[in-house]
PDB file of N, CA and C in Angstrom:
ATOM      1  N   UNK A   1      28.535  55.392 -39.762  1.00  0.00           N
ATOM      2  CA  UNK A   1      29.154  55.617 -41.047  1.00  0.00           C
ATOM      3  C   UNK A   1      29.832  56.993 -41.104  1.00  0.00           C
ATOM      4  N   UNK A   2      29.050  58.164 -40.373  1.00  0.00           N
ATOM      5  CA  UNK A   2      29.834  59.456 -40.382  1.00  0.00           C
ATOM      6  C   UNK A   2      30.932  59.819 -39.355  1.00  0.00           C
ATOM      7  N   UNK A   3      30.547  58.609 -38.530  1.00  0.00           N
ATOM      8  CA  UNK A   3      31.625  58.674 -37.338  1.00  0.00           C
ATOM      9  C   UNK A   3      32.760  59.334 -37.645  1.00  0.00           C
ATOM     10  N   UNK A   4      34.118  58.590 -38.410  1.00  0.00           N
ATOM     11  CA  UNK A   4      34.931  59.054 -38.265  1.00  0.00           C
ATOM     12  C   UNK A   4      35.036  60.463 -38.906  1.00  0.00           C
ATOM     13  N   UNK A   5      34.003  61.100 -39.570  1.00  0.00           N
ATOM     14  CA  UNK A   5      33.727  62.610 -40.433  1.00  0.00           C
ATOM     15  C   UNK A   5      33.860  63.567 -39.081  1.00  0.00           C
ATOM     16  N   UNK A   6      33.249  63.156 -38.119  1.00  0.00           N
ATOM     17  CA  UNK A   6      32.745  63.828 -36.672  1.00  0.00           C
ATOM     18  C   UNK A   6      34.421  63.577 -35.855  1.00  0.00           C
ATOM     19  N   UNK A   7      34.926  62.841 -36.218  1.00  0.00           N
ATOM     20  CA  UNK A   7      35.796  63.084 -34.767  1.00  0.00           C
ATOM     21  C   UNK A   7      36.432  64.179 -34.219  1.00  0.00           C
ATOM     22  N   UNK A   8      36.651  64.428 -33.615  1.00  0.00           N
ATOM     23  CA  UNK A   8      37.647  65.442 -32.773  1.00  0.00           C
ATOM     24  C   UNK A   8      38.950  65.243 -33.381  1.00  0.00           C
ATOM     25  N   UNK A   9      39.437  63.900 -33.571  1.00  0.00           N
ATOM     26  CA  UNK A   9      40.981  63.785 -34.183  1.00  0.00           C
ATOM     27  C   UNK A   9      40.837  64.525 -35.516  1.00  0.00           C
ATOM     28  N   UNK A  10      39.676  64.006 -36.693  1.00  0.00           N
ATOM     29  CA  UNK A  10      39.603  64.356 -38.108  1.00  0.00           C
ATOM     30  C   UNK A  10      39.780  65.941 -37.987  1.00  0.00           C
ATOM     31  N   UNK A  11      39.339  66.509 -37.301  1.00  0.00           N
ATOM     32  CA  UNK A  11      38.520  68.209 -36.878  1.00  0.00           C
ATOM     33  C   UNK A  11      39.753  68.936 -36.573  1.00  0.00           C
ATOM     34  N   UNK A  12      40.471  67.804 -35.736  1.00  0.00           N
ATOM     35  CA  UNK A  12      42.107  69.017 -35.104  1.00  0.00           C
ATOM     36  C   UNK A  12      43.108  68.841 -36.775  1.00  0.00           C
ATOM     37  N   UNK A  13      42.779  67.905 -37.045  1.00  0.00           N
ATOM     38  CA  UNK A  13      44.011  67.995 -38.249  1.00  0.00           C
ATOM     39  C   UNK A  13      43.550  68.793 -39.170  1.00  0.00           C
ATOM     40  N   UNK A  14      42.167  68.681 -39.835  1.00  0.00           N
ATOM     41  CA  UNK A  14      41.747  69.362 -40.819  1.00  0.00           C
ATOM     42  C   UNK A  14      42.137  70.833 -40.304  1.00  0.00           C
ATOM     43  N   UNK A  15      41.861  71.727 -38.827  1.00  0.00           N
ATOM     44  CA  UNK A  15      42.379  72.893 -38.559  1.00  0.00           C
ATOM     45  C   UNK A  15      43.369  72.808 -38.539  1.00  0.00           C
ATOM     46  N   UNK A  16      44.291  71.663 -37.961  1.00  0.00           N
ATOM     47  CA  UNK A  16      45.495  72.741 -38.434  1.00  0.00           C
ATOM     48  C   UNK A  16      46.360  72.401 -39.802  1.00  0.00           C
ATOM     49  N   UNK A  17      45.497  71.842 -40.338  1.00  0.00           N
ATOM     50  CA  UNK A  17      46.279  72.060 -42.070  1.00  0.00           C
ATOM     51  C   UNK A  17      45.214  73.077 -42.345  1.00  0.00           C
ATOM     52  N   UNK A  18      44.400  73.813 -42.290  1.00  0.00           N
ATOM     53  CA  UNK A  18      43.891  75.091 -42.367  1.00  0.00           C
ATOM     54  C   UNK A  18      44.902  76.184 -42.073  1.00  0.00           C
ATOM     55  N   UNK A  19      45.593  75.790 -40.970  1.00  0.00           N
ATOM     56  CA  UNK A  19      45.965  77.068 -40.431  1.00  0.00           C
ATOM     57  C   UNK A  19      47.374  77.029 -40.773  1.00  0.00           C
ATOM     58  N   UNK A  20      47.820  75.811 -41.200  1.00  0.00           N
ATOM     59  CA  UNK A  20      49.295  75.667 -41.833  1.00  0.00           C
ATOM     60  C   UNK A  20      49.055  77.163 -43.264  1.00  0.00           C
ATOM     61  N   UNK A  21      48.005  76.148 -43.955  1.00  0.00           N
ATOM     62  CA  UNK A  21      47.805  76.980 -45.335  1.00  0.00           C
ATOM     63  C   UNK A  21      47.463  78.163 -45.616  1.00  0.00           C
ATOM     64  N   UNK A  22      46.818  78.645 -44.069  1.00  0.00           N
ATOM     65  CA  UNK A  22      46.752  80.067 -44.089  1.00  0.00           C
ATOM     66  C   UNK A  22      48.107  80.984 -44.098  1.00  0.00           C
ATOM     67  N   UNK A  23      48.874  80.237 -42.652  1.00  0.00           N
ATOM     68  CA  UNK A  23      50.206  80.963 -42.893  1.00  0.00           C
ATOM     69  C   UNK A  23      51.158  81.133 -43.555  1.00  0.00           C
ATOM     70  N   UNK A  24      51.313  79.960 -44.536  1.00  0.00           N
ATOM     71  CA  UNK A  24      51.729  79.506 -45.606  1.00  0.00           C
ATOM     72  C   UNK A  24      52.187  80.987 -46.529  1.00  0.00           C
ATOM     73  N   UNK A  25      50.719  81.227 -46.888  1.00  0.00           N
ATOM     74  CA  UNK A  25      49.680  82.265 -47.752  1.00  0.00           C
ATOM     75  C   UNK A  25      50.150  83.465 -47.255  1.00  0.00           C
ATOM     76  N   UNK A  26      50.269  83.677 -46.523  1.00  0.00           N
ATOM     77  CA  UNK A  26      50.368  85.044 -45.285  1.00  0.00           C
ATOM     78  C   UNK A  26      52.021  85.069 -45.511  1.00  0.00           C
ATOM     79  N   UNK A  27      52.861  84.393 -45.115  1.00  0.00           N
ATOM     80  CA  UNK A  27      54.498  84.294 -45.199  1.00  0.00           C
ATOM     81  C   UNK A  27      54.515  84.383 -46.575  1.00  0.00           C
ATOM     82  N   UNK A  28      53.993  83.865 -47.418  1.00  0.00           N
ATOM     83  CA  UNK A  28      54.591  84.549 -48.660  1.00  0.00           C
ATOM     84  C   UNK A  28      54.044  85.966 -49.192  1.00  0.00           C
ATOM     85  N   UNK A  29      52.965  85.978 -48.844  1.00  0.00           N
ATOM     86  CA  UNK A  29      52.702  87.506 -49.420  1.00  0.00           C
ATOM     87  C   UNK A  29      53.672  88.455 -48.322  1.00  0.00           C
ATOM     88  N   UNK A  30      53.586  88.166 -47.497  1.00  0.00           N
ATOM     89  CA  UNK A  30      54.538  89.311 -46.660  1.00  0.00           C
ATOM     90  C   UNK A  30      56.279  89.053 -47.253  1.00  0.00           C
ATOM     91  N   UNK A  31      56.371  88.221 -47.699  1.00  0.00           N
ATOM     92  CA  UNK A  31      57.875  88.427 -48.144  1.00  0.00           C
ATOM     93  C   UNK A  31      58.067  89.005 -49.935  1.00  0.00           C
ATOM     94  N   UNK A  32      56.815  88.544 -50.486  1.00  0.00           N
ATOM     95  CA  UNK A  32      56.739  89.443 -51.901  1.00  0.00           C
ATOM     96  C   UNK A  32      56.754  90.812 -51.265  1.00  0.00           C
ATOM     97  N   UNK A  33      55.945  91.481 -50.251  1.00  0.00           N
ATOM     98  CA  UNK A  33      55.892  92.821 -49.712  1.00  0.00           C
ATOM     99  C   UNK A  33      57.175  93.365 -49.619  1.00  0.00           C
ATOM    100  N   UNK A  34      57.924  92.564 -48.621  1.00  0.00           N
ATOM    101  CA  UNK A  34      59.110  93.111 -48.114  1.00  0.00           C
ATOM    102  C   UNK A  34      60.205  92.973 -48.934  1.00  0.00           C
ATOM    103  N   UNK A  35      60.268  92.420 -50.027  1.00  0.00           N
ATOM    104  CA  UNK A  35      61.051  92.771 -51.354  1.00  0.00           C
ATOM    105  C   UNK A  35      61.122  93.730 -52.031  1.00  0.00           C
ATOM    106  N   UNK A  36      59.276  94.270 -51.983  1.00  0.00           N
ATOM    107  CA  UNK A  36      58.727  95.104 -53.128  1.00  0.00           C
ATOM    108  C   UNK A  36      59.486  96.595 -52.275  1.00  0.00           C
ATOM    109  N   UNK A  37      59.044  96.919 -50.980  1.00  0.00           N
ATOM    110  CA  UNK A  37      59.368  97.935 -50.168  1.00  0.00           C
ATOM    111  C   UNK A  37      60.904  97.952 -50.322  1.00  0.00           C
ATOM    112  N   UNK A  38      61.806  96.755 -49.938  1.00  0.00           N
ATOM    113  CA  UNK A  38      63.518  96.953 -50.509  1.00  0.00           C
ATOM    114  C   UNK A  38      64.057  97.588 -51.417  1.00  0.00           C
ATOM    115  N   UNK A  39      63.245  96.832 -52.933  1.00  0.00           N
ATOM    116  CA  UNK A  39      63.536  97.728 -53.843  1.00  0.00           C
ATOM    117  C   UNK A  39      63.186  99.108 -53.970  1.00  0.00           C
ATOM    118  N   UNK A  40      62.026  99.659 -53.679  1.00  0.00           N
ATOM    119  CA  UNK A  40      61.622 100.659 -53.555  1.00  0.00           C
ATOM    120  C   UNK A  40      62.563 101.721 -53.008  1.00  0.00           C
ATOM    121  N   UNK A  41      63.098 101.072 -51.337  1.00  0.00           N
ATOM    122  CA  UNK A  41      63.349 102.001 -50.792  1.00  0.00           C
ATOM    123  C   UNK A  41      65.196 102.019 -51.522  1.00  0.00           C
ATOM    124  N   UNK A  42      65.475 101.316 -52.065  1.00  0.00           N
ATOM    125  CA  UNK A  42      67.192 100.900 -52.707  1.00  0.00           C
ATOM    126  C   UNK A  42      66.920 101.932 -53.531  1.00  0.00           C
ATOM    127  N   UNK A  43      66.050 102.236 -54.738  1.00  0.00           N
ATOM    128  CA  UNK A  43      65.703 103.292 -55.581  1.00  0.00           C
ATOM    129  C   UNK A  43      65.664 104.300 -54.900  1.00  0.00           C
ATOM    130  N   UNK A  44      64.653 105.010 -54.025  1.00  0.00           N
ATOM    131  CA  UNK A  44      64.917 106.578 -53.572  1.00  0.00           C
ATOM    132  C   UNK A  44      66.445 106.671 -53.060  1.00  0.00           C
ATOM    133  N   UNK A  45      66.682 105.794 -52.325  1.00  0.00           N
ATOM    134  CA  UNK A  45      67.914 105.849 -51.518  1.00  0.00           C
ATOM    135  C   UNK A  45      69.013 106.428 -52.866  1.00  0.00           C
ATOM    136  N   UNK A  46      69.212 105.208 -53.481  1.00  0.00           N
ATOM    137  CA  UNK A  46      69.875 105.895 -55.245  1.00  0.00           C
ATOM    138  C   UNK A  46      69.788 106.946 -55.572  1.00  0.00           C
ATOM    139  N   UNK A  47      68.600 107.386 -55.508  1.00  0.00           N
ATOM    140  CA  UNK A  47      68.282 108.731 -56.362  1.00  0.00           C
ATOM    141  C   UNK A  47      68.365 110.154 -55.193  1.00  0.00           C
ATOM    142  N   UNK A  48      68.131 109.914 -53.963  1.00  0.00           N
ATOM    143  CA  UNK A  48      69.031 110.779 -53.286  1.00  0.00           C
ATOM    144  C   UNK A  48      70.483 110.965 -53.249  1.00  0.00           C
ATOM    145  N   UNK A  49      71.164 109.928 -53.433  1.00  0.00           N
ATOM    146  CA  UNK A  49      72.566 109.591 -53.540  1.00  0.00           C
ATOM    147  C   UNK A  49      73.227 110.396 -54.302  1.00  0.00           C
ATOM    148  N   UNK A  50      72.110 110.424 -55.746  1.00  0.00           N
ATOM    149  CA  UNK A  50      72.559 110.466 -56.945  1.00  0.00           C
ATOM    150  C   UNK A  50      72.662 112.181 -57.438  1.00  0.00           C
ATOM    151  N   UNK A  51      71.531 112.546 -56.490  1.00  0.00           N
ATOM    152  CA  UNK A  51      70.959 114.218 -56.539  1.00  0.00           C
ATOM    153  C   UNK A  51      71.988 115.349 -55.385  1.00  0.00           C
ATOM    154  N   UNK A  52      72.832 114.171 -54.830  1.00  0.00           N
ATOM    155  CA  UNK A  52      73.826 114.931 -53.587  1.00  0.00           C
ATOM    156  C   UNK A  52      72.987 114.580 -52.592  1.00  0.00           C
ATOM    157  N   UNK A  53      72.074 114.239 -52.037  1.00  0.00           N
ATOM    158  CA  UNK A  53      71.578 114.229 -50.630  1.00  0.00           C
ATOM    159  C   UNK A  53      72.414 113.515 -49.789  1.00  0.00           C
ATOM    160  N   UNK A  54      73.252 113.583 -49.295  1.00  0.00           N
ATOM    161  CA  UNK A  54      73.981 112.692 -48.197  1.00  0.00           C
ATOM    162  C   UNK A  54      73.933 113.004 -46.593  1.00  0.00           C
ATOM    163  N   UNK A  55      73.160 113.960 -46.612  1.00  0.00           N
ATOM    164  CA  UNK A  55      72.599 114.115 -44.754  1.00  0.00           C
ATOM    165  C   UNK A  55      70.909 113.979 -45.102  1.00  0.00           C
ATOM    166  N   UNK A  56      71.077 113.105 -44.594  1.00  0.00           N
ATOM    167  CA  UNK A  56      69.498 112.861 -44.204  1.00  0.00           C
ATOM    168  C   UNK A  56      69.003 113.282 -42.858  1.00  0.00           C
ATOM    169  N   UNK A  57      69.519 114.063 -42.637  1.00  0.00           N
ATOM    170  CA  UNK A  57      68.574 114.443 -40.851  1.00  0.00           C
ATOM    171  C   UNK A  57      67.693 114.563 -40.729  1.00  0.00           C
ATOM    172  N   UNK A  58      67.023 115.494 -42.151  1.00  0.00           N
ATOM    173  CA  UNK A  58      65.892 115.787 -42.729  1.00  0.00           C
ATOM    174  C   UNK A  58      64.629 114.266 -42.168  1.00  0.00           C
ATOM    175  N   UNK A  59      65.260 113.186 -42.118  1.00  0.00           N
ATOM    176  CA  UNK A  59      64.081 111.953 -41.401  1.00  0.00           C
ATOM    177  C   UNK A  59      63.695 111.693 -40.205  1.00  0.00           C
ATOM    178  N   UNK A  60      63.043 111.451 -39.981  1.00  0.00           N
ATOM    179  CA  UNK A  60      62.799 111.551 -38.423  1.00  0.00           C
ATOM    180  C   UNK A  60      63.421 110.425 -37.779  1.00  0.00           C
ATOM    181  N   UNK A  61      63.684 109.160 -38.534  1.00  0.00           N
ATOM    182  CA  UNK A  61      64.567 108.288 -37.685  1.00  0.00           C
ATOM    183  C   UNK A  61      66.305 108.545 -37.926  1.00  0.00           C
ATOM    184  N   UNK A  62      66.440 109.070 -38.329  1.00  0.00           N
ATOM    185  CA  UNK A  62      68.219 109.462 -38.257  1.00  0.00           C
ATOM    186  C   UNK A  62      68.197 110.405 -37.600  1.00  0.00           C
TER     187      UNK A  62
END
């Protein structure tokens, strides 16, 4: 009766719709992130713009 509860087939699908829904979960919070950081960085960027900063050498990646 629990047979098919036990299989190996039931077990691989249930993981990987686990692991679908994990990444799922994971891809969207990382793209709310990488919005939140865009805007963020669109604002300082502005407000240096805005204050005269136009050499940034001052960063370590430029």
């Amino acid at each position: 009766m629990l047979d098919p509860l036990t299989s190996s087939t039931v077990l691989l699908v249930l993981a990987g719709l686990a692991a679908f829904a994990v990444a799922y979960v994971a891809i969207k919070i990382a793209i709310k992130l990488a919005v939140r950081i865009g805007i963020v960085a669109a604002v300082v960027l502005a407000g240096l713009y805005t204050a005269g900063v136009t050499d940034l050498s001052f960063l370590p990646f430029f």
